[in-house]
N, C-alpha and C. Protein backbone atom coordinates (compact mmCIF):
# COMPACT_ATOMS: atom_id res chain seq x y z
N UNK A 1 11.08 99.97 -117.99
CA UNK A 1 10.14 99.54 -119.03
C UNK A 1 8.78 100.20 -118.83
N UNK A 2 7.88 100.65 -120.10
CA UNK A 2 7.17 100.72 -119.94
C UNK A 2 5.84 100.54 -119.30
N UNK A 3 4.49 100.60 -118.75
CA UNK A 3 3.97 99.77 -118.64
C UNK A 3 2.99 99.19 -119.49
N UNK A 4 2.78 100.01 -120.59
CA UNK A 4 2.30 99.40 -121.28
C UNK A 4 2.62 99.81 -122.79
N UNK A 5 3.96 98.72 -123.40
CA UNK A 5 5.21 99.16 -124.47
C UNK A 5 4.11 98.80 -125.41
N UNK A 6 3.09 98.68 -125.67
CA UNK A 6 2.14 98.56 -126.98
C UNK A 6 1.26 99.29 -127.37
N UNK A 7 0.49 99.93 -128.41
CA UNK A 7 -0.93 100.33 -128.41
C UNK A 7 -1.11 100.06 -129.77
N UNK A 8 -2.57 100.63 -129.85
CA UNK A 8 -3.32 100.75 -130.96
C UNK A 8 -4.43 101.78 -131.16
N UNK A 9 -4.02 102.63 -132.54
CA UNK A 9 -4.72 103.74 -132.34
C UNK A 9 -5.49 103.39 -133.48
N UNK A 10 -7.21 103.51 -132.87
CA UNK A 10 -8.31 103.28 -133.85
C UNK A 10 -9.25 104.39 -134.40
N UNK A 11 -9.93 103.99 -135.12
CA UNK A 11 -10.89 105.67 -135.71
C UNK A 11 -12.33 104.74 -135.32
N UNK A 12 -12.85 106.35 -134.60
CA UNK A 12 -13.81 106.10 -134.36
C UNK A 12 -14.68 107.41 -135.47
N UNK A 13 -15.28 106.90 -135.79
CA UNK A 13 -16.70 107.94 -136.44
C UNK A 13 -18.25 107.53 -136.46
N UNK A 14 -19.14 108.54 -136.05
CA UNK A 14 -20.44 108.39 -135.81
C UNK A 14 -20.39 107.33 -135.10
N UNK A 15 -20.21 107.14 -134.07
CA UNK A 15 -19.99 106.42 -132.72
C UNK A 15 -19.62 104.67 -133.25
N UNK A 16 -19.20 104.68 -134.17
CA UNK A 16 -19.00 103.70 -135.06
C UNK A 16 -17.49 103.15 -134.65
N UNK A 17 -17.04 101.69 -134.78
CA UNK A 17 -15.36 101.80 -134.74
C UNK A 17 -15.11 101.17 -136.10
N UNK A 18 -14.32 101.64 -136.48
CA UNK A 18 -13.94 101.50 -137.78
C UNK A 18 -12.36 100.55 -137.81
N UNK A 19 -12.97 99.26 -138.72
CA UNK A 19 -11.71 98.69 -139.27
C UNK A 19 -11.01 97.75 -137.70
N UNK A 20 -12.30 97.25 -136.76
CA UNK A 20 -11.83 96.93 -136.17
C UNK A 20 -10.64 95.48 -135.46
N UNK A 21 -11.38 94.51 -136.67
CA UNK A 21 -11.20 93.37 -137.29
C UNK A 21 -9.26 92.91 -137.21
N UNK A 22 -9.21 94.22 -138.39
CA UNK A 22 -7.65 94.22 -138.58
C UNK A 22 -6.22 95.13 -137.01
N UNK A 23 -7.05 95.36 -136.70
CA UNK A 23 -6.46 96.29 -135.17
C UNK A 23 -6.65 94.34 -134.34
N UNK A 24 -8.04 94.33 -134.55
CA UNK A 24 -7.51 92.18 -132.86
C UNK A 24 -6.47 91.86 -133.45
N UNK A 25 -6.50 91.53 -135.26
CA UNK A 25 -5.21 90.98 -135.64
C UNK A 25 -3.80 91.46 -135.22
N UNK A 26 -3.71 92.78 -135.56
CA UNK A 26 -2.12 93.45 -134.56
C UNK A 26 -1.87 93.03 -133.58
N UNK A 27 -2.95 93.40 -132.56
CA UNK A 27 -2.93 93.22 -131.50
C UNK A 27 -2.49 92.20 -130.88
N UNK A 28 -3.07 90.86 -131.35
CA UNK A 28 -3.17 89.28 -131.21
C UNK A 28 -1.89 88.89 -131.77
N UNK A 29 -0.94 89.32 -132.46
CA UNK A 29 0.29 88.76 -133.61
C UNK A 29 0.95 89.65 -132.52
N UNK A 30 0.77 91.45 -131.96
CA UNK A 30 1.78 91.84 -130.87
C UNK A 30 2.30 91.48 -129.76
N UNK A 31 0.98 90.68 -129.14
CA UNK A 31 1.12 89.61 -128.11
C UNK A 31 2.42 88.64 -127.90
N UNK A 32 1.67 88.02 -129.18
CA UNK A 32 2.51 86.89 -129.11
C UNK A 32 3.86 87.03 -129.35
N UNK A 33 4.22 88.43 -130.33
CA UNK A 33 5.57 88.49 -130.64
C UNK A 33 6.31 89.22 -129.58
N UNK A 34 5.47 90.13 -129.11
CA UNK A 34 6.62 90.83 -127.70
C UNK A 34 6.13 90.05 -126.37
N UNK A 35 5.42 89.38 -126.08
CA UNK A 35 5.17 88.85 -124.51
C UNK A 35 5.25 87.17 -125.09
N UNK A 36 5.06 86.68 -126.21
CA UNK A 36 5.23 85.02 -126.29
C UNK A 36 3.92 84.70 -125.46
N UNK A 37 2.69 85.70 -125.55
CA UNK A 37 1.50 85.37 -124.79
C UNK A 37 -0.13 84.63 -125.44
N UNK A 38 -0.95 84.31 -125.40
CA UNK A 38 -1.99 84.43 -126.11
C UNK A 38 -2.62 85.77 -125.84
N UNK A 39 -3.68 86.36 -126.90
CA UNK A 39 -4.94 87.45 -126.11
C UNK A 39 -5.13 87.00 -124.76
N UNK A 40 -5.87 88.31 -124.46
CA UNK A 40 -6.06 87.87 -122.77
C UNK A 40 -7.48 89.06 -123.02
N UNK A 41 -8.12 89.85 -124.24
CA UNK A 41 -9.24 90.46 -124.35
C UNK A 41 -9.26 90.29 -125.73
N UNK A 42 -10.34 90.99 -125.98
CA UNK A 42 -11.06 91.38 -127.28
C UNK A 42 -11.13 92.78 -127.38
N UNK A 43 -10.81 93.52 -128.39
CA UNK A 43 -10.87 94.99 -128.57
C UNK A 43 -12.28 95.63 -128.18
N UNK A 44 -13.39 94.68 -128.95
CA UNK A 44 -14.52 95.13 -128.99
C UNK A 44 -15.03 95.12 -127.63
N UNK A 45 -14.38 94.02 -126.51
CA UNK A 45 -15.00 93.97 -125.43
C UNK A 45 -14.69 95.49 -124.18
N UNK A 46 -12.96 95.83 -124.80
CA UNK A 46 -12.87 97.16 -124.21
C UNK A 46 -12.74 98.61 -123.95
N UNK A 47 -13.25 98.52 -125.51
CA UNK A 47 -13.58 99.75 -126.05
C UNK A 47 -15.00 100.38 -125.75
N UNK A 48 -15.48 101.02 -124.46
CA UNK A 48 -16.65 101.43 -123.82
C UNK A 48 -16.69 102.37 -124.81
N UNK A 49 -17.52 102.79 -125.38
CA UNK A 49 -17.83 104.31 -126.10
C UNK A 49 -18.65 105.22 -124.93
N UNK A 50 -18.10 106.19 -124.04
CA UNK A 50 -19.00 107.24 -123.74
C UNK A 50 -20.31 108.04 -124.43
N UNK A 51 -20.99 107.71 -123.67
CA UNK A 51 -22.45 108.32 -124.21
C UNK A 51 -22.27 109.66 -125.01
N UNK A 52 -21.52 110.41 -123.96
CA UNK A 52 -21.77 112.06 -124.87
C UNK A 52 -19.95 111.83 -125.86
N UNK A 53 -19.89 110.64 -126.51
CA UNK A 53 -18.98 110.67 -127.55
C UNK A 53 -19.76 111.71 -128.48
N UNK A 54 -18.57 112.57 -129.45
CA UNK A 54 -19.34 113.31 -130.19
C UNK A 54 -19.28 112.54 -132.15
N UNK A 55 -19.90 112.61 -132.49
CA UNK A 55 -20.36 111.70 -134.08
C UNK A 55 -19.15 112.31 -135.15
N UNK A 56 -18.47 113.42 -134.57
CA UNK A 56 -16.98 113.71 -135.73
C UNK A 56 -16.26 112.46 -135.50
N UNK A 57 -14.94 112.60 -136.21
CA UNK A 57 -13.71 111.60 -136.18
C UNK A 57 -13.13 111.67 -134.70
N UNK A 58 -13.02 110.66 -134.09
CA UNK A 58 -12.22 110.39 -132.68
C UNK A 58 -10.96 109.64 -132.55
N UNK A 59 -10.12 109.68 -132.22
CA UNK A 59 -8.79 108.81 -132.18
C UNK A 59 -8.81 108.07 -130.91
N UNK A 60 -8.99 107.17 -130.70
CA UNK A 60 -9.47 106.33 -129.63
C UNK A 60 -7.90 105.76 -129.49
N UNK A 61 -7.17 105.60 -128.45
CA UNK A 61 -5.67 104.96 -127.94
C UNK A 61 -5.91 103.76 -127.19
N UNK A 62 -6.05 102.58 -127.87
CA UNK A 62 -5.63 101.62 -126.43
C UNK A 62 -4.21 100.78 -126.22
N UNK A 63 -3.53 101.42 -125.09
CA UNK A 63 -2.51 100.84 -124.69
C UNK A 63 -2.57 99.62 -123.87
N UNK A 64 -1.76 98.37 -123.95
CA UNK A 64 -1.23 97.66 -123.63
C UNK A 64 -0.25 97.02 -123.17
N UNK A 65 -0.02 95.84 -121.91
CA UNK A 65 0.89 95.01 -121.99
C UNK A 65 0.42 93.56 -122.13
N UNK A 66 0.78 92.49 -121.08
CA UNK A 66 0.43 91.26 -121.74
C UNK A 66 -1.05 90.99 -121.13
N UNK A 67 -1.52 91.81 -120.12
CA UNK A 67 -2.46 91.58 -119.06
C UNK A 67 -3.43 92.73 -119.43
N UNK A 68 -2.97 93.80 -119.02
CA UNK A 68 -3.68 95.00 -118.74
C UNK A 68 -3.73 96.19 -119.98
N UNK A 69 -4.77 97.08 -119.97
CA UNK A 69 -4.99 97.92 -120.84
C UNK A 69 -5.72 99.51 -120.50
N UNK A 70 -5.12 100.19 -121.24
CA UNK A 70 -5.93 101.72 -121.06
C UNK A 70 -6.17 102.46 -122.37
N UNK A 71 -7.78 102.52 -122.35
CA UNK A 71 -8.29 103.38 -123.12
C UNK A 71 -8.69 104.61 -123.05
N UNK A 72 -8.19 105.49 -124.36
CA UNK A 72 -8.40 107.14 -124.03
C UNK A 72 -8.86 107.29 -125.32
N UNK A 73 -9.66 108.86 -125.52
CA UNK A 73 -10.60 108.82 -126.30
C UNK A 73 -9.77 110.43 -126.62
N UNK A 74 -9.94 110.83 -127.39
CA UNK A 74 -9.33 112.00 -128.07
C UNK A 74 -9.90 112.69 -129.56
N UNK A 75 -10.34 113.90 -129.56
CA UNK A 75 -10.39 114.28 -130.83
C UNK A 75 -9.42 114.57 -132.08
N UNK A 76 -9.93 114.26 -133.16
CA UNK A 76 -8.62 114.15 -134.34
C UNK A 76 -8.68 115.22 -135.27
N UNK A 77 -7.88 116.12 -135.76
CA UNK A 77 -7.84 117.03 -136.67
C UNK A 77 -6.97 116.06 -137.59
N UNK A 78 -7.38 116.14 -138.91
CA UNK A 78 -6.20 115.23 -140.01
C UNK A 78 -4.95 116.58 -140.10
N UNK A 79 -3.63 115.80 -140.11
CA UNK A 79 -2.79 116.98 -140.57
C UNK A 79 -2.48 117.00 -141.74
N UNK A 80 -1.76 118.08 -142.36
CA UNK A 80 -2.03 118.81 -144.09
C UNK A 80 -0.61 118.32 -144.09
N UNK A 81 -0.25 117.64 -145.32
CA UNK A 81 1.12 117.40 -145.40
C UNK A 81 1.28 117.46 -147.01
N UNK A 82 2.06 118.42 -147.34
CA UNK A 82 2.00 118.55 -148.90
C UNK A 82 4.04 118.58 -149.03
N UNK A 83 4.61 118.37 -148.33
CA UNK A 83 6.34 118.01 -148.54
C UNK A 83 7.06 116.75 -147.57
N UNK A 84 7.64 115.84 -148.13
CA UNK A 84 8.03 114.62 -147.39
C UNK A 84 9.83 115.05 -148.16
N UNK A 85 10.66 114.68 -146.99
CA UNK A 85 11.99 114.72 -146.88
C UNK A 85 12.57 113.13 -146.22
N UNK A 86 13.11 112.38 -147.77
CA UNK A 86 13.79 111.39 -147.44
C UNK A 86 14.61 111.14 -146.19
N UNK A 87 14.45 110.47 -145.72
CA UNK A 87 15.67 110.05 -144.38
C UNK A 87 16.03 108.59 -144.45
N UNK A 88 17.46 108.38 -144.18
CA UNK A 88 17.99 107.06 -144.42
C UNK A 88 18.27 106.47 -143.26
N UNK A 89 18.29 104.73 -142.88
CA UNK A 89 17.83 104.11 -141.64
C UNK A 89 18.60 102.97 -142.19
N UNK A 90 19.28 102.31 -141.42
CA UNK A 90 19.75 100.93 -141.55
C UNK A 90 19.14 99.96 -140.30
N UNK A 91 18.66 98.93 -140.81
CA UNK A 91 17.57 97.80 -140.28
C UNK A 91 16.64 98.29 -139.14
N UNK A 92 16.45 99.20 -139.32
CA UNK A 92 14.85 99.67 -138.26
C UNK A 92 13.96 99.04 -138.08
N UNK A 93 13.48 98.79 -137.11
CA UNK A 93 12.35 97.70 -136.67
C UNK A 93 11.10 98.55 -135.67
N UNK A 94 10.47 98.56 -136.96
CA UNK A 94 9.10 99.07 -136.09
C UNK A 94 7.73 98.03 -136.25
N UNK A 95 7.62 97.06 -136.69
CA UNK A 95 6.93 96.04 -136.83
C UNK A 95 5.69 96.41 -136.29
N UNK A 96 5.57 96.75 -134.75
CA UNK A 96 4.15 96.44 -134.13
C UNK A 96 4.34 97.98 -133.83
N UNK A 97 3.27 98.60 -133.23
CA UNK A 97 3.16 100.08 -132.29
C UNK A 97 3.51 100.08 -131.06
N UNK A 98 4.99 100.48 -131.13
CA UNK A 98 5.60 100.47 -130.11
C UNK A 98 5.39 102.04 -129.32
N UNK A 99 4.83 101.77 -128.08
CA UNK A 99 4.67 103.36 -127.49
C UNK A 99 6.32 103.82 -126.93
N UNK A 100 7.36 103.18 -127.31
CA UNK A 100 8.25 104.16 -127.16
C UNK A 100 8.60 104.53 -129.27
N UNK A 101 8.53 105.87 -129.22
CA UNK A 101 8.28 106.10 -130.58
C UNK A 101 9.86 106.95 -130.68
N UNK A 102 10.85 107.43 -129.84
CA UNK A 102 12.21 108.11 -130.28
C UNK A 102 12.82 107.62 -131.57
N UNK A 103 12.80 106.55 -131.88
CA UNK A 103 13.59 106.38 -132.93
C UNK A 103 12.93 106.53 -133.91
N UNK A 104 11.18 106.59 -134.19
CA UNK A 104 11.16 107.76 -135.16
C UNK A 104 10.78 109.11 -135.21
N UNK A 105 11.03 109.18 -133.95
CA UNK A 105 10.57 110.89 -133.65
C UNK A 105 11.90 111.43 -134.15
N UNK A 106 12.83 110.98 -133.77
CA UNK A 106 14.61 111.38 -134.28
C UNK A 106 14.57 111.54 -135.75
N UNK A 107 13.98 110.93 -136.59
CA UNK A 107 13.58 111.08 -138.28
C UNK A 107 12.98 112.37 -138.31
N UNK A 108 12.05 112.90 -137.76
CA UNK A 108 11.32 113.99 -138.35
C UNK A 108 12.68 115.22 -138.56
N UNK A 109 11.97 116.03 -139.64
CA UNK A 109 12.60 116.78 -139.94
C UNK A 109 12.21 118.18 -140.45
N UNK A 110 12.41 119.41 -140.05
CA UNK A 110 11.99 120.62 -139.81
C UNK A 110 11.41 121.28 -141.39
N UNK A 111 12.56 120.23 -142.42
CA UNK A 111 12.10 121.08 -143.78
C UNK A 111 10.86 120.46 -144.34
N UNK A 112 10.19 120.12 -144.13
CA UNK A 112 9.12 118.61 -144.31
C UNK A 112 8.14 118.91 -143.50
N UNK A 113 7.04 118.22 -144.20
CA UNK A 113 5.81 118.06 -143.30
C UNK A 113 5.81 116.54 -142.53
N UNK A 114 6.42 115.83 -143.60
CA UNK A 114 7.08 114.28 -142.48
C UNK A 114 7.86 113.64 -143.93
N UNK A 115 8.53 112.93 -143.47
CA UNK A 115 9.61 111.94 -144.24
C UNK A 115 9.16 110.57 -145.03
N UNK A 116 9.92 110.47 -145.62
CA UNK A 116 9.94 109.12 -146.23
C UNK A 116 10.94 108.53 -145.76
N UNK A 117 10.83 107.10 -144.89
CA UNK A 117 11.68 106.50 -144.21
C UNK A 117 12.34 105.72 -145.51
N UNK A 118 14.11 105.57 -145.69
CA UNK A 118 14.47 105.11 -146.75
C UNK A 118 14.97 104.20 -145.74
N UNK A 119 14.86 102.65 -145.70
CA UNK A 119 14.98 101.84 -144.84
C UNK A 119 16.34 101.09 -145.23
N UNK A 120 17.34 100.74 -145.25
CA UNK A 120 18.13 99.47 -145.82
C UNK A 120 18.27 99.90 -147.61
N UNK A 121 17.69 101.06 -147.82
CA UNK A 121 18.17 101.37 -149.50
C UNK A 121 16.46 101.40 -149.88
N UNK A 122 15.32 101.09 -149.08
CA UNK A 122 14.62 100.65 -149.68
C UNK A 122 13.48 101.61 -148.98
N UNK A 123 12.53 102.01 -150.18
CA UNK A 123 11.06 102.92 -149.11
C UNK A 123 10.49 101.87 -148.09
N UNK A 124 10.25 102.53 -147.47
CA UNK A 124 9.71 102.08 -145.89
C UNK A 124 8.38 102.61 -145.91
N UNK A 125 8.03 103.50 -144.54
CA UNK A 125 6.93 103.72 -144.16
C UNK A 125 7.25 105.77 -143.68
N UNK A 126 5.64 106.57 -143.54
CA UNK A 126 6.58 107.81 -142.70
C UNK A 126 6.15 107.51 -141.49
N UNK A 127 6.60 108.46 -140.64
CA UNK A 127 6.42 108.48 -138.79
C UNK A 127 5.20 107.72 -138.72
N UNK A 128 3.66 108.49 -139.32
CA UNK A 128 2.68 108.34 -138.74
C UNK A 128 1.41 107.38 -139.86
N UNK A 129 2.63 106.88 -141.00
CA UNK A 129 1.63 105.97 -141.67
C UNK A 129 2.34 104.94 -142.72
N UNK A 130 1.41 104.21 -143.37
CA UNK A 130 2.09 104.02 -144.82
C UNK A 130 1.67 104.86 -145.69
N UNK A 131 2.72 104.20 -147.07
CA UNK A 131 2.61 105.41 -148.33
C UNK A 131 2.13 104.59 -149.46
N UNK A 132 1.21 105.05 -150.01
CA UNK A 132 1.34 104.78 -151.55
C UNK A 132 1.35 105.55 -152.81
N UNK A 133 1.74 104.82 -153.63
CA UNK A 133 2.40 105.51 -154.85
C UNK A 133 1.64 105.36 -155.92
N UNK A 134 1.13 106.30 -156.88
CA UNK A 134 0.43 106.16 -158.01
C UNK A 134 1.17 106.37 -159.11
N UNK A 135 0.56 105.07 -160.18
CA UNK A 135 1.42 105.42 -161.47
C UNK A 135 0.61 104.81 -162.33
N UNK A 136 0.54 105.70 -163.66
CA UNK A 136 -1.04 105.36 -164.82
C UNK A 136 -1.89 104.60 -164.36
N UNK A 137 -2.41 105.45 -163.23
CA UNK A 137 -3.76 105.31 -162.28
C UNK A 137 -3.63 103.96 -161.59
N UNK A 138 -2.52 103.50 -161.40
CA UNK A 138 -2.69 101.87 -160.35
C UNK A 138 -1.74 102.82 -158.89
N UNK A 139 -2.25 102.18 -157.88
CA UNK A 139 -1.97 102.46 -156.73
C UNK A 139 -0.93 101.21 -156.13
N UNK A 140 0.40 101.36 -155.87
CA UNK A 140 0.82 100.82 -154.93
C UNK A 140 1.83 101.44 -153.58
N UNK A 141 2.20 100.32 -152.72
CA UNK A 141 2.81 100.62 -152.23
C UNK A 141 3.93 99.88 -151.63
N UNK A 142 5.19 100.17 -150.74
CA UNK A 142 6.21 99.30 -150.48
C UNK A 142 6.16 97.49 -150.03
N UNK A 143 6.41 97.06 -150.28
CA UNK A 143 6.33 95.86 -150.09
C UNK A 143 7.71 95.35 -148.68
N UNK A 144 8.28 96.34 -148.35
CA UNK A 144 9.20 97.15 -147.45
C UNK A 144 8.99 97.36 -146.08
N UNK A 145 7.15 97.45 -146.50
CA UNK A 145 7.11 98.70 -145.21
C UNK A 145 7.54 98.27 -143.79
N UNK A 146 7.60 99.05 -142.76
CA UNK A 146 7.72 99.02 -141.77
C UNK A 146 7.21 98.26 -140.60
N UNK A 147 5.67 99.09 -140.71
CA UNK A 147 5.01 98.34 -139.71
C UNK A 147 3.45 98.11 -140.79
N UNK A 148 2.86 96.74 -140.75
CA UNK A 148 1.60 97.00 -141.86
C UNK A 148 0.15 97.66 -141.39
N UNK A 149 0.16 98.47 -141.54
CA UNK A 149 -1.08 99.61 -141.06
C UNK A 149 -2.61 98.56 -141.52
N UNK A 150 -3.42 99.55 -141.41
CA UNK A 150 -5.02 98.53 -140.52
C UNK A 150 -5.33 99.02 -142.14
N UNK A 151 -5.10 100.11 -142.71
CA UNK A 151 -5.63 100.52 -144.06
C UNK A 151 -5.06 100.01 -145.07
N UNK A 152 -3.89 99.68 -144.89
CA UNK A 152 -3.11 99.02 -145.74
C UNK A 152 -3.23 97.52 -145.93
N UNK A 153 -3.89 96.83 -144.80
CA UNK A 153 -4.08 95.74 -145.11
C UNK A 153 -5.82 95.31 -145.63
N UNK A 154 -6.34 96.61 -145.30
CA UNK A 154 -7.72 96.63 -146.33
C UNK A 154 -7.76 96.61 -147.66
N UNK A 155 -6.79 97.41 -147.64
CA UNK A 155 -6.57 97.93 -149.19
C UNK A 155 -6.14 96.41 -149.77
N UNK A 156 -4.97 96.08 -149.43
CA UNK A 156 -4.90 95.15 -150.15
C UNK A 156 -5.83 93.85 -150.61
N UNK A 157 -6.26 93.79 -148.97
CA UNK A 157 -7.43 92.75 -149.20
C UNK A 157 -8.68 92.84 -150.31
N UNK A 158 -8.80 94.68 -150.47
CA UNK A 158 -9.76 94.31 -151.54
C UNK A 158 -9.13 94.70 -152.81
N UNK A 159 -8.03 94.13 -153.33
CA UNK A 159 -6.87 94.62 -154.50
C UNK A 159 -7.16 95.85 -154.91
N UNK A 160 -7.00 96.63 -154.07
CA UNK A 160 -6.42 98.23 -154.50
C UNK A 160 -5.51 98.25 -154.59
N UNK A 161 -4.48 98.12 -154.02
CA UNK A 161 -3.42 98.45 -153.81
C UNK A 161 -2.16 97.16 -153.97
N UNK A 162 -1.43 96.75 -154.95
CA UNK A 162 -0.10 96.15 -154.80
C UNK A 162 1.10 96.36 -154.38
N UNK A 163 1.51 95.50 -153.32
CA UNK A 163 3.06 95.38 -152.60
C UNK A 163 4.25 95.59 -154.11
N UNK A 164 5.23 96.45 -154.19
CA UNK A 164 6.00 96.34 -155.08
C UNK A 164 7.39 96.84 -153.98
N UNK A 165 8.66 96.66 -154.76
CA UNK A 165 10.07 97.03 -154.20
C UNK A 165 9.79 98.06 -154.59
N UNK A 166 10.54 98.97 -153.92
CA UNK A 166 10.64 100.56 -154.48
C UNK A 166 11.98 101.22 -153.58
N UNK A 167 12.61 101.50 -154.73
CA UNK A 167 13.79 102.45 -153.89
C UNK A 167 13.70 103.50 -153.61
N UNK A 168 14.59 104.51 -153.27
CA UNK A 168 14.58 105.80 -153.18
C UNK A 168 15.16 105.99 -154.54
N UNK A 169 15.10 105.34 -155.73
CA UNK A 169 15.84 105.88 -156.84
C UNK A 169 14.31 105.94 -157.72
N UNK A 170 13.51 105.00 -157.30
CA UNK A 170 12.49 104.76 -157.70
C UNK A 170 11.03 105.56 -157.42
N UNK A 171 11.31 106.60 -156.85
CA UNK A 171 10.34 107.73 -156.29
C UNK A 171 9.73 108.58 -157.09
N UNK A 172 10.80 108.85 -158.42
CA UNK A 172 10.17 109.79 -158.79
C UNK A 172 9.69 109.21 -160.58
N UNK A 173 9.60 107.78 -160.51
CA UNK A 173 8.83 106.74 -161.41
C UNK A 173 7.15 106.95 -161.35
N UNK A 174 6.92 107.49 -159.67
CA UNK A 174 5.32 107.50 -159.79
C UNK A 174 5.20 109.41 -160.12
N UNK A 175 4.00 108.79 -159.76
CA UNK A 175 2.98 110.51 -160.03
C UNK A 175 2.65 111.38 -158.66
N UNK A 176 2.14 110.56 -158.16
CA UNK A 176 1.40 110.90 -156.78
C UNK A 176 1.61 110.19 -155.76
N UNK A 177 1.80 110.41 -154.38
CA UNK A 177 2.20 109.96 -152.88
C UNK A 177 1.02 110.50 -152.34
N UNK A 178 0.72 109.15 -151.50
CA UNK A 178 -0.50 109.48 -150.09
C UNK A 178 -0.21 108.80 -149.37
N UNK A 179 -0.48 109.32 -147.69
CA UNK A 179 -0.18 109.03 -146.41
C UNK A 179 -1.90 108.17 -146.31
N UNK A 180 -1.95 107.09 -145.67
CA UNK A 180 -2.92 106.46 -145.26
C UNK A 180 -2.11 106.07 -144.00
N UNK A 181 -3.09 106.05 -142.76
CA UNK A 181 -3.21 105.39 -141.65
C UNK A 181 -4.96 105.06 -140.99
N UNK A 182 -4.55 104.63 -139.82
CA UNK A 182 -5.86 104.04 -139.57
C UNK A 182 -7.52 105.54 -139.30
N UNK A 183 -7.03 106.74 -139.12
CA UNK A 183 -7.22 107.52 -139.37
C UNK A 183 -8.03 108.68 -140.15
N UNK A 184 -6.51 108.07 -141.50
CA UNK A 184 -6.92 108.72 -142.58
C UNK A 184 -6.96 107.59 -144.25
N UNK A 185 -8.26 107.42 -144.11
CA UNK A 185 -8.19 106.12 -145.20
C UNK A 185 -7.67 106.89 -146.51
N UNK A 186 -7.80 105.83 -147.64
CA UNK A 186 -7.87 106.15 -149.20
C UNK A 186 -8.59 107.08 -149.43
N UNK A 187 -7.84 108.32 -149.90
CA UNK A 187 -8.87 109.85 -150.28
C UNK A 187 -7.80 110.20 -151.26
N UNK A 188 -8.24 110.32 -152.84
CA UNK A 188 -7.49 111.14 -153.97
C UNK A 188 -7.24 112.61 -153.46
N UNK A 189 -8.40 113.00 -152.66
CA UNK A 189 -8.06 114.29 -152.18
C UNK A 189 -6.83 114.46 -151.32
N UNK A 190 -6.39 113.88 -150.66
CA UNK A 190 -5.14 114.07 -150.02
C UNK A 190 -4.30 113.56 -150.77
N UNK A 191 -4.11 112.82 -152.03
CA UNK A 191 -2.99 112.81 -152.73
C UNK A 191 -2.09 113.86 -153.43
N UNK A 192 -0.76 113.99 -153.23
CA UNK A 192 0.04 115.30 -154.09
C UNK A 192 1.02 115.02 -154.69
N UNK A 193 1.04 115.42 -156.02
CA UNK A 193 1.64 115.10 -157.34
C UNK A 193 3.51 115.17 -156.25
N UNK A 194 3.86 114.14 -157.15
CA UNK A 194 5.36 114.35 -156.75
C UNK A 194 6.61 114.21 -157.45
N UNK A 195 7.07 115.90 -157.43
CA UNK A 195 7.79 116.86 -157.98
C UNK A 195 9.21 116.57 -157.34
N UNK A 196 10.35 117.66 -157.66
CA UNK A 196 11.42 117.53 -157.12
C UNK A 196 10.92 118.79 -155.34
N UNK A 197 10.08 119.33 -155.69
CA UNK A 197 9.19 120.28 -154.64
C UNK A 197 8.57 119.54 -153.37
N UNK A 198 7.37 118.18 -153.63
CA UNK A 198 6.79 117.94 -152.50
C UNK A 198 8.08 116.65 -151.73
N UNK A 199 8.90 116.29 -152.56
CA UNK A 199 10.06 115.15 -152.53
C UNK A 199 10.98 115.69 -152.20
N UNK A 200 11.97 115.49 -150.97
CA UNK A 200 13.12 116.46 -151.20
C UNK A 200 14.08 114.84 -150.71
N UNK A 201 15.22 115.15 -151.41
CA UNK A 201 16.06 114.07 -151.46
C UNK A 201 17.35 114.20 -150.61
């Protein structure tokens, strides 16, 4: 076993932590569901920011078990993803951020920039986020998903975004697909129209 089978990866910008609120909640609900534990910290209490942090985007990692924790600090390039290749999954369970990640590293796929997890018949989530779907300008996304991302539960909170079913039959009903994670928030600019081209089935 790991030693520490949990994490949480946060965005840091202009020495700022962003969206931290919804990361205690994971965290605090991961606890309890993989160790049956209460918290035993506060994010904010162990997240030191180094002085010569630099003011771009940072991907800050803190791993966990029920006790102990390690934080690492890392710079983030966003990656360009303009083709997603369906992949099909029967009852996958990725609920919390599990640092053993094989079973969806085994999804990725070479013709693709990353996948659309088709879960049980039903859209899911890809490797490294949730998805949402645009259609005559309303934004939603799976009501399915996988694991519920820190952006995704912003979004909803401030009704951007609605939970709907969506199949894989139902993909090509919308207009546009975007990858949000904690990361990479809500940007039209990273949205790409979806064709039988950026969709491959």
């Amino acid at each position: 076993m790991r030693q520490f089978p949990l994490f949480e990866t946060i965005a840091i910008k202009d020495k700022q932590i962003l969206n931290l609120d919804y990361h205690q909640q994971r965290y605090e609900q991961a606890i309890q569901h993989y160790f049956g534990a209460e918290k035993q910290f506060d994010l904010i209490d162990v997240i030191k920011l180094p002085e010569d942090l630099p003011n771009h985007l940072i991907r800050c990692k803190v791993e966990y078990n029920a006790t102990q924790y390690q934080v690492s600090f890392f710079d983030y390039t966003p990656r360009t993803i303009q083709r997603f290749k369906c992949v099909y999954t029967q009852d996958l369970d990725y609920r919390f951020k599990y640092s053993d990640r094989e079973m969806l590293d085994r999804l990725k796929s070479d013709q693709a920039d990353e996948v659309i997890i088709i879960n049980n018949g039903l859209v899911g989530d890809c490797t490294i986020g949730n998805l949402l779907f645009s259609k005559q300008g309303k934004w939603y996304s799976s009501q399915d998903y996988l694991l519920k991302g820190t952006q995704l539960s912003q979004l909803l909170a401030q009704k951007r975004v609605e939970l709907v079913e969506i199949s894989a039959d139902d993909l090509f009903q919308y207009d546009k697909i975007m990858m949000i994670n904690a990361l990479n928030p809500f940007d039209l600019a990273r949205a790409i129209p979806i064709t039988t081209g950026s969709i491959l089935r």
